[in-house]
N, C-alpha and C. Protein backbone atom coordinates (compact mmCIF):
# COMPACT_ATOMS: atom_id res chain seq x y z
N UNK A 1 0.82 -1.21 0.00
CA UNK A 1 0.00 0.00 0.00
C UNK A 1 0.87 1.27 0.00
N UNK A 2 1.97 1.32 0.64
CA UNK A 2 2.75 2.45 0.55
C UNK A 2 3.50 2.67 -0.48
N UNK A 3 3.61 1.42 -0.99
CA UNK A 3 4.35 1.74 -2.56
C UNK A 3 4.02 2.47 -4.02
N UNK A 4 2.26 2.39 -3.32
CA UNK A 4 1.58 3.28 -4.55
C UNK A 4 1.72 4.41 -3.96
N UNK A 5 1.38 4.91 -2.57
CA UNK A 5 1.85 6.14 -2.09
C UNK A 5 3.14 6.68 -2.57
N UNK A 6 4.55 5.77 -2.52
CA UNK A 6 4.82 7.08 -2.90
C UNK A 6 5.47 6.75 -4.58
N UNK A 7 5.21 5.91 -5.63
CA UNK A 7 5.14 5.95 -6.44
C UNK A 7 3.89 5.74 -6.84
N UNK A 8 3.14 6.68 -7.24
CA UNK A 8 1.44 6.66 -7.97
C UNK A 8 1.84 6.07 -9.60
N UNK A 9 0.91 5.50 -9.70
CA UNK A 9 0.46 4.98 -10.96
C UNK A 9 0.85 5.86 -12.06
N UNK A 10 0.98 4.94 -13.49
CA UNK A 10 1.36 6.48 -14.64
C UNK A 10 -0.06 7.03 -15.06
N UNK A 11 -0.28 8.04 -15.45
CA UNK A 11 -1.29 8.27 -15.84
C UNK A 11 -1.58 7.60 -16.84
N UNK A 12 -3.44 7.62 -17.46
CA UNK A 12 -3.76 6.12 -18.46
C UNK A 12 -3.46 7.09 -19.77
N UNK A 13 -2.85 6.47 -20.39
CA UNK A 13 -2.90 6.95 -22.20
C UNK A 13 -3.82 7.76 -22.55
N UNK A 14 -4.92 7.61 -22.48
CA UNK A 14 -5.79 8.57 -23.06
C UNK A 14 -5.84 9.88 -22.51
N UNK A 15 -5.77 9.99 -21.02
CA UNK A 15 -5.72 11.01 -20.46
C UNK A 15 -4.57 11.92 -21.13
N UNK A 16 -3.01 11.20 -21.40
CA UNK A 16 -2.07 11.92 -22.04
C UNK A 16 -2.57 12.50 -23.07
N UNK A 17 -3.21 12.21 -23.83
CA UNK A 17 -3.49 12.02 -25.10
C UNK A 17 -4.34 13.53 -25.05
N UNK A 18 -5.33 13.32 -24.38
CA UNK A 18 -6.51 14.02 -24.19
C UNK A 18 -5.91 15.95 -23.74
N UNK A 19 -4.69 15.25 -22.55
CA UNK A 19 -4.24 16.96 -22.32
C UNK A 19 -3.39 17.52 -23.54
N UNK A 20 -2.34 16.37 -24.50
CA UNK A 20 -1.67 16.66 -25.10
C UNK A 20 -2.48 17.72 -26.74
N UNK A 21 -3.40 17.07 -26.09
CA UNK A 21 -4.47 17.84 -27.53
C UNK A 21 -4.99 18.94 -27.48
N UNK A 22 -4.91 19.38 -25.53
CA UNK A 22 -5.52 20.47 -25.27
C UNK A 22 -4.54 21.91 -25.66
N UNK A 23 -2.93 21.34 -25.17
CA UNK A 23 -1.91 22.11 -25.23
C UNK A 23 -1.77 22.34 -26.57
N UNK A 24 -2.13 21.30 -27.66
CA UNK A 24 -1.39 21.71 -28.94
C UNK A 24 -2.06 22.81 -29.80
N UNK A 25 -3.31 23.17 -29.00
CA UNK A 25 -4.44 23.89 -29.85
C UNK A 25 -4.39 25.38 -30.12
N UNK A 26 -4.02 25.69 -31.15
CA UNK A 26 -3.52 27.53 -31.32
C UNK A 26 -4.08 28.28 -30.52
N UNK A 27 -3.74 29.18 -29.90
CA UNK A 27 -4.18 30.42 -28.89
C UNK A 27 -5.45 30.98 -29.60
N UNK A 28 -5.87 31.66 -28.44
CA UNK A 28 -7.03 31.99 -28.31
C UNK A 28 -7.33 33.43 -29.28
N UNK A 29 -8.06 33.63 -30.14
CA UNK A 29 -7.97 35.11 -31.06
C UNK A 29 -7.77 36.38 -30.61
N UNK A 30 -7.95 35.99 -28.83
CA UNK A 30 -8.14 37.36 -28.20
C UNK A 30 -6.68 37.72 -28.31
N UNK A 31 -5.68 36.97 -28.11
CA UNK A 31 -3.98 36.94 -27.94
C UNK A 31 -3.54 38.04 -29.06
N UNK A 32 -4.53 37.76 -29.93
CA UNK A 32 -4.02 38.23 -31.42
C UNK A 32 -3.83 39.65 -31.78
N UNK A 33 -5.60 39.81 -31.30
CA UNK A 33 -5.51 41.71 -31.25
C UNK A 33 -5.17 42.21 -30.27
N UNK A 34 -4.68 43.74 -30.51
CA UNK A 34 -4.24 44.25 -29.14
C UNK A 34 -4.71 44.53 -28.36
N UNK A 35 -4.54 44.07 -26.84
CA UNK A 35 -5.14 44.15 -25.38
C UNK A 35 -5.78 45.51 -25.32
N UNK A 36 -6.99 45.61 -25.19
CA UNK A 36 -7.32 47.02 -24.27
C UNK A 36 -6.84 48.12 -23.19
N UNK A 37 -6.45 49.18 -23.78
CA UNK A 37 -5.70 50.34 -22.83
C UNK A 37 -6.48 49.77 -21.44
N UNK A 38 -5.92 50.03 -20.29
CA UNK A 38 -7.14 50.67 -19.17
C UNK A 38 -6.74 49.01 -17.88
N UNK A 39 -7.52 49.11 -17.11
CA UNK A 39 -7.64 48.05 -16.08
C UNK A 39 -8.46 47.08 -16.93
N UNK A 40 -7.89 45.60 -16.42
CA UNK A 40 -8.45 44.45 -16.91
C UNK A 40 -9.72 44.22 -16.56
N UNK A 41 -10.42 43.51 -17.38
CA UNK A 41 -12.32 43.32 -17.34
C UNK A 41 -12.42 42.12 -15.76
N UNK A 42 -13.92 41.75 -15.28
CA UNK A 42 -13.84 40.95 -14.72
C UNK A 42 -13.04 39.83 -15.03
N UNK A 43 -13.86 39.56 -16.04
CA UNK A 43 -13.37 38.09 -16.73
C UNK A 43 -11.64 37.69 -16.83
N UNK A 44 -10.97 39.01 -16.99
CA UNK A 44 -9.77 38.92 -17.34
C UNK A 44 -9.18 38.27 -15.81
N UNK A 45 -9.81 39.52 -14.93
CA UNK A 45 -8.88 39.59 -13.43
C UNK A 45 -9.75 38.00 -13.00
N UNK A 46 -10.52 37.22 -12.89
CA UNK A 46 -10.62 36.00 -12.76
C UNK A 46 -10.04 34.72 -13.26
N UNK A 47 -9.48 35.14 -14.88
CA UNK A 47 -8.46 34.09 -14.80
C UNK A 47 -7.53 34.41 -14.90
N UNK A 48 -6.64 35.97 -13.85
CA UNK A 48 -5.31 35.92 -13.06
C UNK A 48 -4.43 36.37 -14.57
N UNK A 49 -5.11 37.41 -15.52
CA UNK A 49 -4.22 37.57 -16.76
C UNK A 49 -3.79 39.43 -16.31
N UNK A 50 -2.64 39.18 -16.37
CA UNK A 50 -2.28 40.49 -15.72
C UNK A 50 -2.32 41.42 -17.08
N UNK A 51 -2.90 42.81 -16.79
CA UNK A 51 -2.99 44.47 -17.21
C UNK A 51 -1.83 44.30 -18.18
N UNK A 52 -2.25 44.68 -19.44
CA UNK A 52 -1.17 44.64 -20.48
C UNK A 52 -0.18 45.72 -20.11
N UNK A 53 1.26 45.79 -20.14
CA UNK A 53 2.10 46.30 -19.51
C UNK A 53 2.14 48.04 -20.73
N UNK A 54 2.37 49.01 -19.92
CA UNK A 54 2.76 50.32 -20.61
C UNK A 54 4.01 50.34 -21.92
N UNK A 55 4.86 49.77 -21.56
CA UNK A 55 5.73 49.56 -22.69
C UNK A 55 5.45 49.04 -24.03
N UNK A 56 4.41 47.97 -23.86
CA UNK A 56 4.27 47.52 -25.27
C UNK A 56 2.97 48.26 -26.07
N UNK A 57 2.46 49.17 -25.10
CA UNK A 57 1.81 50.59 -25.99
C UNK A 57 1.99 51.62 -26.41
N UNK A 58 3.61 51.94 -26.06
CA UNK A 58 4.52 52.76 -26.35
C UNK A 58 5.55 52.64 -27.59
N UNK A 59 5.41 51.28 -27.85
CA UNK A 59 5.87 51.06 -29.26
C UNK A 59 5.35 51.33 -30.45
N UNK A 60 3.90 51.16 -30.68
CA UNK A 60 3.10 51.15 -31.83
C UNK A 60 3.56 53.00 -32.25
């Protein structure tokens, strides 16, 4: 019993499979255009995407 403790099982194939498909999938369209001047929306500050930085609006 302790041996699965502290070596756990490999994960099952499909599961690999399943995340490996999630990672390979091109970014999201929002990535594409440029971020909105200003403080981030709810949505943004809930999934922890930090305020597009001043410098890269200073380039254009």
């Amino acid at each position: 019993m302790l041996r699965y403790h502290r070596h756990p099982p490999p994960p099952h194939p499909l599961s690999l499979a399943r995340s490996s498909r999630r990672r390979r999938s091109p970014p999201e369209p929002a990535r594409a255009s440029a971020p909105p001047a200003g403080p981030p929306t709810p949505a943004q500050r809930r999934r922890g995407r930090p305020p597009p930085p001043p410098a890269l609006r200073s380039l254009r």
